[in-house]
Protein backbone atom coordinates (compact mmCIF):
# COMPACT_ATOMS: atom_id res chain seq x y z
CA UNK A 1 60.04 -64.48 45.22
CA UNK A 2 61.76 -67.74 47.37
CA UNK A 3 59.88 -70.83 47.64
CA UNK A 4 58.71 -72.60 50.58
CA UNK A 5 61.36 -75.08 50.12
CA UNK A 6 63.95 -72.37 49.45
CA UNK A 7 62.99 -70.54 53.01
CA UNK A 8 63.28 -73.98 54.78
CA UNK A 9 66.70 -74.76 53.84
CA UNK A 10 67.74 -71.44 54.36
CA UNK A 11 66.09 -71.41 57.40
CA UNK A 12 67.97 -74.64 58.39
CA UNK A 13 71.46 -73.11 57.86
CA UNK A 14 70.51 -70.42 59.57
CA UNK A 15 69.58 -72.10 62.57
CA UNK A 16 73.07 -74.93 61.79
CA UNK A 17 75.16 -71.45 61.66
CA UNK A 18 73.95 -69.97 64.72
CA UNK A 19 75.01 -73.33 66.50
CA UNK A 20 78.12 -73.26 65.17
CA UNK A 21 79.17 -69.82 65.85
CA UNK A 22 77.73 -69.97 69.68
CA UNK A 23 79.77 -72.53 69.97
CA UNK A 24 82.93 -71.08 69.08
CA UNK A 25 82.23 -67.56 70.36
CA UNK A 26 81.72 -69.37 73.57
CA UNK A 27 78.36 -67.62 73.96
CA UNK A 28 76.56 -68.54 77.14
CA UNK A 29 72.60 -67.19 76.49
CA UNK A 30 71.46 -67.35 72.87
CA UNK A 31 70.06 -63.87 71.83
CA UNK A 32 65.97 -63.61 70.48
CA UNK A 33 67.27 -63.19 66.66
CA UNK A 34 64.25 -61.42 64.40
CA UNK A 35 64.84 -62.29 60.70
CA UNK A 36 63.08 -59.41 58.33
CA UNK A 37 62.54 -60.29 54.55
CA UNK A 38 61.14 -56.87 54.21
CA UNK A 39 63.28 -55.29 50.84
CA UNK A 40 62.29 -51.58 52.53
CA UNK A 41 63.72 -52.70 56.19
CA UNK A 42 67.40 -52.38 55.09
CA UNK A 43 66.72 -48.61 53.69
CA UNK A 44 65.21 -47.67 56.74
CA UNK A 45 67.01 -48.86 59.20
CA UNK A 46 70.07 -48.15 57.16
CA UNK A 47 71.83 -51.27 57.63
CA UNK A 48 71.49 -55.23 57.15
CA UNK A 49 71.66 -56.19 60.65
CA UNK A 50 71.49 -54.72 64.03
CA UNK A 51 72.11 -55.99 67.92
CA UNK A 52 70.23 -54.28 70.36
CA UNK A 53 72.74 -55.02 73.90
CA UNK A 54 69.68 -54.25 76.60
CA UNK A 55 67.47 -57.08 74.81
CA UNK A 56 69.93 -59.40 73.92
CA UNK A 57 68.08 -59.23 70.66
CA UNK A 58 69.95 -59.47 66.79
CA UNK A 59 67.51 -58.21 64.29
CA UNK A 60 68.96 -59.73 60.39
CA UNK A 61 67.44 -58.23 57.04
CA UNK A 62 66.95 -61.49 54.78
CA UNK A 63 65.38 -59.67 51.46
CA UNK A 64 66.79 -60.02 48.51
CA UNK A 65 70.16 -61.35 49.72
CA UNK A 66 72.17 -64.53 48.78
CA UNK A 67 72.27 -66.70 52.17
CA UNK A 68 76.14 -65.83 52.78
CA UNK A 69 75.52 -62.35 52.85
CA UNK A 70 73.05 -63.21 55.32
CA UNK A 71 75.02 -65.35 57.74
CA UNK A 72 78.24 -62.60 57.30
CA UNK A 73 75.66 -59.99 58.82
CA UNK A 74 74.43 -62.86 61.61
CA UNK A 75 77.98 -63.50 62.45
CA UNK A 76 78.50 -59.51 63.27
CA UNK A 77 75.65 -59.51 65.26
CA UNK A 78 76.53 -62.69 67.34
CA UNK A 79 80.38 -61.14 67.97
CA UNK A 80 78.65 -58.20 69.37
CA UNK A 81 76.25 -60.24 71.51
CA UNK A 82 79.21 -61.93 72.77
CA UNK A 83 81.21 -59.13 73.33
CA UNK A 84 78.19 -57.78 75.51
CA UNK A 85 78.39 -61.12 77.71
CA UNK A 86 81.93 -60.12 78.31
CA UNK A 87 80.86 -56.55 78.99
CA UNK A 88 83.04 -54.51 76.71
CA UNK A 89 80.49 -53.05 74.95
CA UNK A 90 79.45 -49.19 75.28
CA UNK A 91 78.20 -46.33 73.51
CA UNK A 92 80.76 -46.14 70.94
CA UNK A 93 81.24 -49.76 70.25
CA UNK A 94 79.46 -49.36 67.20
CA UNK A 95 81.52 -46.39 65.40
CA UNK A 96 82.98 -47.39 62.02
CA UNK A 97 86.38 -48.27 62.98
CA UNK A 98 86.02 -48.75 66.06
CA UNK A 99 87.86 -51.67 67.81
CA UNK A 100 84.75 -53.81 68.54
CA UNK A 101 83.28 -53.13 64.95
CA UNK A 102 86.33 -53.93 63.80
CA UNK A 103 86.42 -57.15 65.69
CA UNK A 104 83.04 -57.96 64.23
CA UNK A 105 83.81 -57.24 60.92
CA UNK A 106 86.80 -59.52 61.21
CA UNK A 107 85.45 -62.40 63.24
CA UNK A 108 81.84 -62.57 61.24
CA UNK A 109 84.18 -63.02 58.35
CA UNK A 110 85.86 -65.92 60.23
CA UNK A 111 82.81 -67.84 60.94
CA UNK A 112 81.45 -67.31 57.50
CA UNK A 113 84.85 -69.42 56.05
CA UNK A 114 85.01 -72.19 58.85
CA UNK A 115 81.31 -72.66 58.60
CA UNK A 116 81.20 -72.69 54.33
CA UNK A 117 83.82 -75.25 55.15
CA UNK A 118 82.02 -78.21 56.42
CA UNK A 119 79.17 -76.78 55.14
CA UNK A 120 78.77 -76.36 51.20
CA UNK A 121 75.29 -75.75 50.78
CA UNK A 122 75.62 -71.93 51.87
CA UNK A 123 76.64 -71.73 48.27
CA UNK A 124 74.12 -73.94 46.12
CA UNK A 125 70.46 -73.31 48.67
CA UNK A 126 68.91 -71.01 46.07
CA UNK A 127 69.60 -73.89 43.58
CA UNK A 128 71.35 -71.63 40.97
C-alpha cells in the first residue's frame, strides 16, 4: 500500500504532466480527469485508461502501477481529448490500429520522454 507522501508526489507529477502535455498538444479546455486506484477497475473495464469524447472526461487506473506507466496511459487519453477539440474523432477512432489510436500510442509515448526529460523524479517517486 502507497503512503500519504508517496500519493502526494505522485499526485504532483501528475498534475506537472498534465500541464506540460496541454501545453504542447495545444489543448484549449482541460478535460475532468478521474484517477481510480481500484486494482479490480483495470479488469473490468478492460483497460488502464479511457476518454469519454461527450464529457470531455479521461478516466486513468492508478493501482498497482509505477507512475510512468501511469502518465503513458494519461498522455493517450489527453491526444484523444485533443484530437476531439479538433473534431476528428468518431466511432472507430478507438479500433486497435486505427490511425488516431495509433497517433495516441505514438504521441503519449512522446510526452512520456520530453517530460522524463526535465523531469527525473517520474523514475525515483516510489523511492525504490
Amino acid at each position: 500500500m502507497k503512503t500519504f507522501k508517496e500519493i502526494s508526489k505522485e499526485k504532483d507529477i501528475i498534475d506537472s504532466f498534465v500541464e506540460y502535455a496541454t501545453g504542447y498538444l495545444n489543448i484549449k479546455t482541460a478535460p475532468s480527469i478521474r484517477l481510480d486506484s481500484s486494482v479490480l477497475s483495470a479488469y473490468e473495464n478492460r483497460s488502464f485508461g479511457s476518454y469519454s469524447p461527450g464529457e470531455h472526461t479521461i478516466r486513468i487506473n492508478t493501482g498497482n502501477r509505477h507512475i510512468a506507466d501511469v502518465l503513458r496511459t494519461l498522455g493517450h487519453e489527453l491526444v484523444h481529448h485533443a484530437q476531439n477539440e479538433q473534431g476528428v474523432l468518431h466511432n472507430e477512432s478507438g479500433q486497435t490500429g486505427s490511425e488516431h489510436e495509433n497517433e495516441a500510442n505514438a504521441l503519449a509515448g512522446v510526452l512520456l520522454r520530453n517530460f522524463g526529460k526535465s523531469n527525473p523524479l517520474i523514475r525515483i517517486v516510489t523511492g525504490k
